[in-house]
PDB file of N, CA and C in Angstrom:
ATOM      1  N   UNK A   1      91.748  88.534  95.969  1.00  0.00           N
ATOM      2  CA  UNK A   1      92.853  89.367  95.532  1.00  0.00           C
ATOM      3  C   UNK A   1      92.990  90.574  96.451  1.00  0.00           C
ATOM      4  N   UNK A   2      92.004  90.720  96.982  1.00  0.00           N
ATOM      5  CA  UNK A   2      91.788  92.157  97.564  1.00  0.00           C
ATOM      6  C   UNK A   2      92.402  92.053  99.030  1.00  0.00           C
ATOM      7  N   UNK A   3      92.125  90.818  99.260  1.00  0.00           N
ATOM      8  CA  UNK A   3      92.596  90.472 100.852  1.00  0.00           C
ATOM      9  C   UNK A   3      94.206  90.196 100.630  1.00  0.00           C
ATOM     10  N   UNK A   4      95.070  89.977  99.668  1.00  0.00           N
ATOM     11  CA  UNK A   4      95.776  89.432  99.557  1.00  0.00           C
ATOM     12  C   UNK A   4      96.800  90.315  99.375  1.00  0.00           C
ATOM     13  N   UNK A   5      96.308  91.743  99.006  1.00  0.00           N
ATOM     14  CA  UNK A   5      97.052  92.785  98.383  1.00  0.00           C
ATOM     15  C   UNK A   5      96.660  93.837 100.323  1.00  0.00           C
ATOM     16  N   UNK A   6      95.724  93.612 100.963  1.00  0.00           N
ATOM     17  CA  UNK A   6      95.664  94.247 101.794  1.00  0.00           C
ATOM     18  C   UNK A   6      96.881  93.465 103.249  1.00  0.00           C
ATOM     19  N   UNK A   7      97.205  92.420 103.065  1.00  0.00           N
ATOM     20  CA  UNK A   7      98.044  91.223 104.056  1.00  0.00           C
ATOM     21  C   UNK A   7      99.105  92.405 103.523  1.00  0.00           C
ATOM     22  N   UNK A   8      99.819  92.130 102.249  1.00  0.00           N
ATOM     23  CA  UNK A   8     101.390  92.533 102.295  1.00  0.00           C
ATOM     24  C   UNK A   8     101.139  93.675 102.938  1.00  0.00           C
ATOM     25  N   UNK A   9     100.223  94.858 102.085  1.00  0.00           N
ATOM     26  CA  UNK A   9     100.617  96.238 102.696  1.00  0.00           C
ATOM     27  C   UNK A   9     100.602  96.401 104.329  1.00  0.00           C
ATOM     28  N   UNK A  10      99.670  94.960 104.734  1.00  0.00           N
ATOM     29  CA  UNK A  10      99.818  95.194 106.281  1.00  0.00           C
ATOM     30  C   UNK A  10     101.319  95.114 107.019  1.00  0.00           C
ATOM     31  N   UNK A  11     102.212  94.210 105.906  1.00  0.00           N
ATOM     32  CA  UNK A  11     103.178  93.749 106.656  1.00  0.00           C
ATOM     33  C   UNK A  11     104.481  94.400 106.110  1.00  0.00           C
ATOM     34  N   UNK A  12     103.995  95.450 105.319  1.00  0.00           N
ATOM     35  CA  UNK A  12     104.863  96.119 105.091  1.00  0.00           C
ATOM     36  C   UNK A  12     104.834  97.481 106.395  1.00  0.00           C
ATOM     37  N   UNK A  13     103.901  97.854 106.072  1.00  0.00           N
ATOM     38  CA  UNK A  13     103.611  99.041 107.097  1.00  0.00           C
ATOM     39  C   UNK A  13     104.486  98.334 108.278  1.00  0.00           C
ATOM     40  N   UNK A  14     104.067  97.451 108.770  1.00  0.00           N
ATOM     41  CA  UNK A  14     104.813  96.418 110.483  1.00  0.00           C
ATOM     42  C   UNK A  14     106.131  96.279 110.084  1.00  0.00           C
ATOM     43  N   UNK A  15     106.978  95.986 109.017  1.00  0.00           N
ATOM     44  CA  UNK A  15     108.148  96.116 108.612  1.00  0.00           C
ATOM     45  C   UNK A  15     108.690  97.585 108.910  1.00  0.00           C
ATOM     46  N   UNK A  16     107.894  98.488 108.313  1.00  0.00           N
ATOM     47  CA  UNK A  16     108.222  99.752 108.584  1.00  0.00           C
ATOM     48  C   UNK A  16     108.372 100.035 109.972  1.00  0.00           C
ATOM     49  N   UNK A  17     107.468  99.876 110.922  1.00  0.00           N
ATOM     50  CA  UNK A  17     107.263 100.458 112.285  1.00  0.00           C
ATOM     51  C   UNK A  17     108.399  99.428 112.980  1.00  0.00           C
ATOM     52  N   UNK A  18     108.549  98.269 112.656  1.00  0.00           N
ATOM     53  CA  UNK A  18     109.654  97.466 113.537  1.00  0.00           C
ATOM     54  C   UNK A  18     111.279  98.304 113.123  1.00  0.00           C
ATOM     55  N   UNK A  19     111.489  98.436 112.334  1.00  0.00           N
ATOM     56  CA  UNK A  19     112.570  99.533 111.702  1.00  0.00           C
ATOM     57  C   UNK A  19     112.740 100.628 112.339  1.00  0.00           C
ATOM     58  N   UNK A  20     111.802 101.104 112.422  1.00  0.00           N
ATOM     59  CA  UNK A  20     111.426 102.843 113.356  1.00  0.00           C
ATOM     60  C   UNK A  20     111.588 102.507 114.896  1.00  0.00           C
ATOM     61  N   UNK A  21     110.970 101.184 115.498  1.00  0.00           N
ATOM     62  CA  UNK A  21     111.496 100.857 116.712  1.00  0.00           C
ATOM     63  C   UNK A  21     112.772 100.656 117.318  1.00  0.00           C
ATOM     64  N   UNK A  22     113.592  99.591 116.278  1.00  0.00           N
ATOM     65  CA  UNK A  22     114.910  99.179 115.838  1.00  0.00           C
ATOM     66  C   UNK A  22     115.628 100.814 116.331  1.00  0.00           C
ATOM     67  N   UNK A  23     115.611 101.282 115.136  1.00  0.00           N
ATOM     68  CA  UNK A  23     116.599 102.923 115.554  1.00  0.00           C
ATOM     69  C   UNK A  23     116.020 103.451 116.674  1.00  0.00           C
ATOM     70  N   UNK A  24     115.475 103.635 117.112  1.00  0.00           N
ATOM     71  CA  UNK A  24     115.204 104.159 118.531  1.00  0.00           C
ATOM     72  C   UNK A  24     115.928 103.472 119.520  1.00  0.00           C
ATOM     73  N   UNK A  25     115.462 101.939 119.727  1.00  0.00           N
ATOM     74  CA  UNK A  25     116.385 100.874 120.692  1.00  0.00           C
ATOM     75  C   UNK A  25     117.363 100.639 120.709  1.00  0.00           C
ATOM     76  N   UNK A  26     118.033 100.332 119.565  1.00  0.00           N
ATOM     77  CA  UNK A  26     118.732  98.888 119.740  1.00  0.00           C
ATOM     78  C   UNK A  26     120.447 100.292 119.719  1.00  0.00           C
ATOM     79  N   UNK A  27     121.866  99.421 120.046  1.00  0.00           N
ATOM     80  CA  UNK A  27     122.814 100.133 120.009  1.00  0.00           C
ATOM     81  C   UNK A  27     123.144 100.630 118.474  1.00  0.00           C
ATOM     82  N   UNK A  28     124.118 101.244 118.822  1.00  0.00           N
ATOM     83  CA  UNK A  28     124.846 101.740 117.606  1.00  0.00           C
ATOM     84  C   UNK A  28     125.369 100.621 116.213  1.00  0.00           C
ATOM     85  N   UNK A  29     125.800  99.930 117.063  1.00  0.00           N
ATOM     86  CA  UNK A  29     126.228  98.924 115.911  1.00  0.00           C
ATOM     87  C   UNK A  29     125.268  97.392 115.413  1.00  0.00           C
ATOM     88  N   UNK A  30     124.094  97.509 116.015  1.00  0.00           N
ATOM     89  CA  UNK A  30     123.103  96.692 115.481  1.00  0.00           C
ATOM     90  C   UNK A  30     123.074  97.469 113.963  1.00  0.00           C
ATOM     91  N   UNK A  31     122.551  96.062 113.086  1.00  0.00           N
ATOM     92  CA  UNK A  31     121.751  96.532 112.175  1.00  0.00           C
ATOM     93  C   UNK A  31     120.216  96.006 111.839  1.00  0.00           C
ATOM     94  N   UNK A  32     119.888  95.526 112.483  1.00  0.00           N
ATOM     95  CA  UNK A  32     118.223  94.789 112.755  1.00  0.00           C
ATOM     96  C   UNK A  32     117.248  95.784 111.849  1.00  0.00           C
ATOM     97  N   UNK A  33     118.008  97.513 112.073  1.00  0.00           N
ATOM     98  CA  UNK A  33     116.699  98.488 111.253  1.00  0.00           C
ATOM     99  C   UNK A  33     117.148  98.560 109.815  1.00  0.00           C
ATOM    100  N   UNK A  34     118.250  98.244 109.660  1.00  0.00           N
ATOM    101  CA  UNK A  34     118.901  97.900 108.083  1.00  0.00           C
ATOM    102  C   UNK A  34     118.353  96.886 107.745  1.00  0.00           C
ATOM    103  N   UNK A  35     117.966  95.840 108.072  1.00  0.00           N
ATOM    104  CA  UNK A  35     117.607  94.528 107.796  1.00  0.00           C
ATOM    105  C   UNK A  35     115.952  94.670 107.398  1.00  0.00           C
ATOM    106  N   UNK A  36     115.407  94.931 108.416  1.00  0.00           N
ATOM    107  CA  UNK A  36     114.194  95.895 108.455  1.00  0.00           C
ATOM    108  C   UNK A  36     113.700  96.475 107.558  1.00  0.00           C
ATOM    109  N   UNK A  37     114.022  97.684 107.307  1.00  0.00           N
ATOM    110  CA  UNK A  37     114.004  98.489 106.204  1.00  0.00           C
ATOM    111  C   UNK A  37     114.063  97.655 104.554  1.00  0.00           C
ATOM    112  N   UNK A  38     115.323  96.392 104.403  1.00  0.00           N
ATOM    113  CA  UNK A  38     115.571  95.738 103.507  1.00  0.00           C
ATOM    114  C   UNK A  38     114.095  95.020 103.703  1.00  0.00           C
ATOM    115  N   UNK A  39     113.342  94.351 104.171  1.00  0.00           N
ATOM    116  CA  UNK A  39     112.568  93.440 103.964  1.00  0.00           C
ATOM    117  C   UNK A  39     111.063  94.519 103.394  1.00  0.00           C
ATOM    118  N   UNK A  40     111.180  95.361 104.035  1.00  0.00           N
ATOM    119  CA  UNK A  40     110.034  96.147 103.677  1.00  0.00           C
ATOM    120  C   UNK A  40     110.071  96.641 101.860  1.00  0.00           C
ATOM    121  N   UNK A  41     111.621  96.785 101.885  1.00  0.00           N
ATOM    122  CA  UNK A  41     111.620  97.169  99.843  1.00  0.00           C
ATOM    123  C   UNK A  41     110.947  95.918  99.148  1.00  0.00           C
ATOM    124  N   UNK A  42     111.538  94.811  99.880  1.00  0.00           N
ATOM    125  CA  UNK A  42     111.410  93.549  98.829  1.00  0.00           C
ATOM    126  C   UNK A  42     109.902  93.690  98.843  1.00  0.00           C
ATOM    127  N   UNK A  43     108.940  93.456 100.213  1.00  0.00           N
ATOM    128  CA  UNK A  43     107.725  93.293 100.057  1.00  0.00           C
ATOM    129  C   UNK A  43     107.456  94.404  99.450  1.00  0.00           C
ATOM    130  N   UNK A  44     107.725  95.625  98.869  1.00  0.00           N
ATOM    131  CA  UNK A  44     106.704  96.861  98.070  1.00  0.00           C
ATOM    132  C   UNK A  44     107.392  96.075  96.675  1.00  0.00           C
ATOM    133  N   UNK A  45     108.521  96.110  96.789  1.00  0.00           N
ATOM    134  CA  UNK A  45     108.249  95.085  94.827  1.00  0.00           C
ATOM    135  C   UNK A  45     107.884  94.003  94.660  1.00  0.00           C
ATOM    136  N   UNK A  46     107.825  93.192  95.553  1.00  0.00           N
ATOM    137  CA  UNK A  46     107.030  91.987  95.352  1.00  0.00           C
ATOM    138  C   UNK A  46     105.576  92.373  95.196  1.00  0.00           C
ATOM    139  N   UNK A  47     105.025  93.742  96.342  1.00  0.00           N
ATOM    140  CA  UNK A  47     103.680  93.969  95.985  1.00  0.00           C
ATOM    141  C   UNK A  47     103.194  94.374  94.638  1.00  0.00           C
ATOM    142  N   UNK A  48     104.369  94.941  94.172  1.00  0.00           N
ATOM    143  CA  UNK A  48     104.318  95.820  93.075  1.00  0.00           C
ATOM    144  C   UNK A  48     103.691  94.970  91.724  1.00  0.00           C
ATOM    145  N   UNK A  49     104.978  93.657  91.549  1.00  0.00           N
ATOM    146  CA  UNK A  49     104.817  92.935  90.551  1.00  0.00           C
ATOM    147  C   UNK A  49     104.028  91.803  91.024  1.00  0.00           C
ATOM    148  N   UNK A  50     103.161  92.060  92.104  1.00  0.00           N
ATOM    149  CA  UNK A  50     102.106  90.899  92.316  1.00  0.00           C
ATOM    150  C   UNK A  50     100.791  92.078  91.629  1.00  0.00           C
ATOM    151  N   UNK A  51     100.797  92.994  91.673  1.00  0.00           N
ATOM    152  CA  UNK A  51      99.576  93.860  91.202  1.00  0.00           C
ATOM    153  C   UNK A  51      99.863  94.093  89.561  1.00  0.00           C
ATOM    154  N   UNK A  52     101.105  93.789  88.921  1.00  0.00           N
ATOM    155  CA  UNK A  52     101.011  94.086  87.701  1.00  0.00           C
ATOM    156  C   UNK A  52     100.945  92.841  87.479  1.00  0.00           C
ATOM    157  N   UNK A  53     100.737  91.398  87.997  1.00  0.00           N
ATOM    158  CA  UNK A  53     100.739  90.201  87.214  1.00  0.00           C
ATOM    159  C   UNK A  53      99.333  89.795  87.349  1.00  0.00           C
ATOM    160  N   UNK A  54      98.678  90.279  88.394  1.00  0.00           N
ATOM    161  CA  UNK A  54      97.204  90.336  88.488  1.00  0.00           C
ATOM    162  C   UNK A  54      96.141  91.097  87.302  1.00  0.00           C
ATOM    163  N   UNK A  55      96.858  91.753  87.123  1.00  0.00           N
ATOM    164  CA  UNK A  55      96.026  92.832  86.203  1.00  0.00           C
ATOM    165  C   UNK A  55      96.589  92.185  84.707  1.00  0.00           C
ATOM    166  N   UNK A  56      97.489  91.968  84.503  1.00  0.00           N
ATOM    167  CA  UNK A  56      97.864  91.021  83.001  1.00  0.00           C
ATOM    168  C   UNK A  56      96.910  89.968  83.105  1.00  0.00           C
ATOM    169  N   UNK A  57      97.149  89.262  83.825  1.00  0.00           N
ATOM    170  CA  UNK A  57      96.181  87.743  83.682  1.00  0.00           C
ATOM    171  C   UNK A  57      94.772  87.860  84.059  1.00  0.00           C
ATOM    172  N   UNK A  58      94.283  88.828  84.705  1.00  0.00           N
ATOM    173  CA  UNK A  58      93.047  89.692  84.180  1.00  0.00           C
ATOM    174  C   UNK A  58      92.210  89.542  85.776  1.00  0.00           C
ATOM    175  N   UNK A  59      92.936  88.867  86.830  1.00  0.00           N
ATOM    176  CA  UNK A  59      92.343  89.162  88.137  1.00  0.00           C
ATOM    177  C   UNK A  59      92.239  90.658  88.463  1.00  0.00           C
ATOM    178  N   UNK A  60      92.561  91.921  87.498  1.00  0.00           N
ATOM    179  CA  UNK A  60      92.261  92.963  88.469  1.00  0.00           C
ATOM    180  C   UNK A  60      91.479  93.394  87.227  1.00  0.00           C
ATOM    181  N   UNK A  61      90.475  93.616  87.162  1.00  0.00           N
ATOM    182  CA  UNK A  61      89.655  94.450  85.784  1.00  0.00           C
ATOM    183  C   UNK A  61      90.157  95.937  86.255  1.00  0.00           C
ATOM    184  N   UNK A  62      90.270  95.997  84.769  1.00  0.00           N
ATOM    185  CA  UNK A  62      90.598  97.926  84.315  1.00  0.00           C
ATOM    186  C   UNK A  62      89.503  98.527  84.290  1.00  0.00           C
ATOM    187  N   UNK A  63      89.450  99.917  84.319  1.00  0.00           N
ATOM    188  CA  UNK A  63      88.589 100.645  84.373  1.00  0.00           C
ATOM    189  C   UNK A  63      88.045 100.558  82.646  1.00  0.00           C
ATOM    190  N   UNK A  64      86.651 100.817  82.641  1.00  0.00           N
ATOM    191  CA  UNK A  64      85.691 101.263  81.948  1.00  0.00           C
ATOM    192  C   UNK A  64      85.793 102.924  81.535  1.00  0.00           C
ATOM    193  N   UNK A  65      85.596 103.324  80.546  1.00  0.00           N
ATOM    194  CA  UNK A  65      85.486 104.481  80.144  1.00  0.00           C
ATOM    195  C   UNK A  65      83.688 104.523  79.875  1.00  0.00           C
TER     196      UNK A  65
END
């Protein structure tokens, strides 16, 4: 689980930085860093509701008091 949750955030972060490259390079009327940017939301809610479906079905144990 741990490796699995560390992949997206990797490829989100690389989503991010290809975006940040994108606006620097490319012309005015590309949108490659719009596109970019779009893929990076989906993967943080996909990460999102992959960490709350983990923790329901009990792959992530809760903390102990």
């Amino acid at each position: 689980m741990r490796y699995v949750v560390l992949v997206v955030f990797l490829m989100i972060v690389a989503s991010l930085g290809s975006a940040l490259f994108f606006m620097y390079r490319d012309q005015s009327g590309s949108n490659r860093a719009v596109k970019a940017l779009a893929i990076r939301v989906g993967l943080s809610i996909a990460l999102f509701l992959f960490l709350m479906a983990g923790y329901y079905f009990g792959y992530i144990p809760g903390r102990l008091s």
